[in-house]
Protein backbone atom coordinates (compact mmCIF):
# COMPACT_ATOMS: atom_id res chain seq x y z
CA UNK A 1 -21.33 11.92 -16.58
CA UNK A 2 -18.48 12.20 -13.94
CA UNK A 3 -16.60 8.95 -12.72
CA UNK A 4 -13.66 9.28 -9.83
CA UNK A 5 -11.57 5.98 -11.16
CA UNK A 6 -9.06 5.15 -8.74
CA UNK A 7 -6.41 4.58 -10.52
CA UNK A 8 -6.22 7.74 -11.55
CA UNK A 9 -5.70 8.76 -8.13
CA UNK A 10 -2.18 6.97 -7.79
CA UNK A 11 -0.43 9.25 -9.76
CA UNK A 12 -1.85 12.52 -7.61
CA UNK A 13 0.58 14.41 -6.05
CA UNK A 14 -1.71 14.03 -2.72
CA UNK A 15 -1.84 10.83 -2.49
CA UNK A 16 1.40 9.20 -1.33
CA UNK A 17 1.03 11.13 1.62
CA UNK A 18 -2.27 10.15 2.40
CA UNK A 19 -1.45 6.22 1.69
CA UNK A 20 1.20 7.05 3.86
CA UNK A 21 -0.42 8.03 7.12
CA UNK A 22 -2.66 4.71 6.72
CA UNK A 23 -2.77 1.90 8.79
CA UNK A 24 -3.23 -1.91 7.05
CA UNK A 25 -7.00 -2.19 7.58
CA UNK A 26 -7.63 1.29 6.02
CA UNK A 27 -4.95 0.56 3.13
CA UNK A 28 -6.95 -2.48 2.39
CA UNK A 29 -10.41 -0.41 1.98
CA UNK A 30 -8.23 1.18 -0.82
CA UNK A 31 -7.48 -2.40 -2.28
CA UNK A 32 -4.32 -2.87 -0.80
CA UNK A 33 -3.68 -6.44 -0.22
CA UNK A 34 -3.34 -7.37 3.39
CA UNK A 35 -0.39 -8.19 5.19
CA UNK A 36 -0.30 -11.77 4.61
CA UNK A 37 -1.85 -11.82 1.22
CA UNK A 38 0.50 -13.99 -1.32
CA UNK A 39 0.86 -10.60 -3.15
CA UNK A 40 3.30 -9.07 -1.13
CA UNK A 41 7.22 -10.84 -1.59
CA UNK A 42 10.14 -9.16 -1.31
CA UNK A 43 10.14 -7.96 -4.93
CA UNK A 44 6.60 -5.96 -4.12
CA UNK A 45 7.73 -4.79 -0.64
CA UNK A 46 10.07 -3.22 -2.11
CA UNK A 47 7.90 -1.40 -5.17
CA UNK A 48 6.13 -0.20 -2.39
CA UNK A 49 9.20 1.20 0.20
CA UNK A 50 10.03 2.96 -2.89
CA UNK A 51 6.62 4.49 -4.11
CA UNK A 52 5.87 5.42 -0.70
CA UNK A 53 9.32 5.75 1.06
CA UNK A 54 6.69 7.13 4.45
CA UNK A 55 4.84 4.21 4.70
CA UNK A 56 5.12 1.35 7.53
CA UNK A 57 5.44 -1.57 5.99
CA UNK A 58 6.87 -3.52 8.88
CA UNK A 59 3.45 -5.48 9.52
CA UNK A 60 3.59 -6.84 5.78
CA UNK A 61 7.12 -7.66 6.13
CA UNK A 62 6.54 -9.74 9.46
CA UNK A 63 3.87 -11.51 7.66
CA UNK A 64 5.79 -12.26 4.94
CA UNK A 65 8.64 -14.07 7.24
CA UNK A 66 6.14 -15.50 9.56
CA UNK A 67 6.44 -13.31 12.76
């Protein structure tokens, strides 16, 4: 039997660039919490800037302050 687990797919070398060309709603079809979510804090904003230096994540950091 095949399986495709996602998690797996993190550590591809073709994937940052891909999560990096995404916009929020498509990130969160991945199962990336929304901007917003309690999840992200300034400790996981910054897990992420450094995973995926490309990435925008200026609409999860105006959620997190409230702008």
């Amino acid at each position: 039997m095949g399986g495709n687990p996602w998690p797996r797919k993190g550590i591809e070398p073709g994937w940052a660039p891909l999560v990096e060309s995404l916009a929020p709603a498509q990130l969160a079809a991945l199962g990336f919490p929304p901007p917003g979510h309690s999840y992200w804090d300034e400790v996981t904003l910054a897990g992420a800037a450094e995973r995926y230096p490309r990435l925008d994540l200026e609409p999860f950091r105006a959620a997190l302050k409230g702008t």
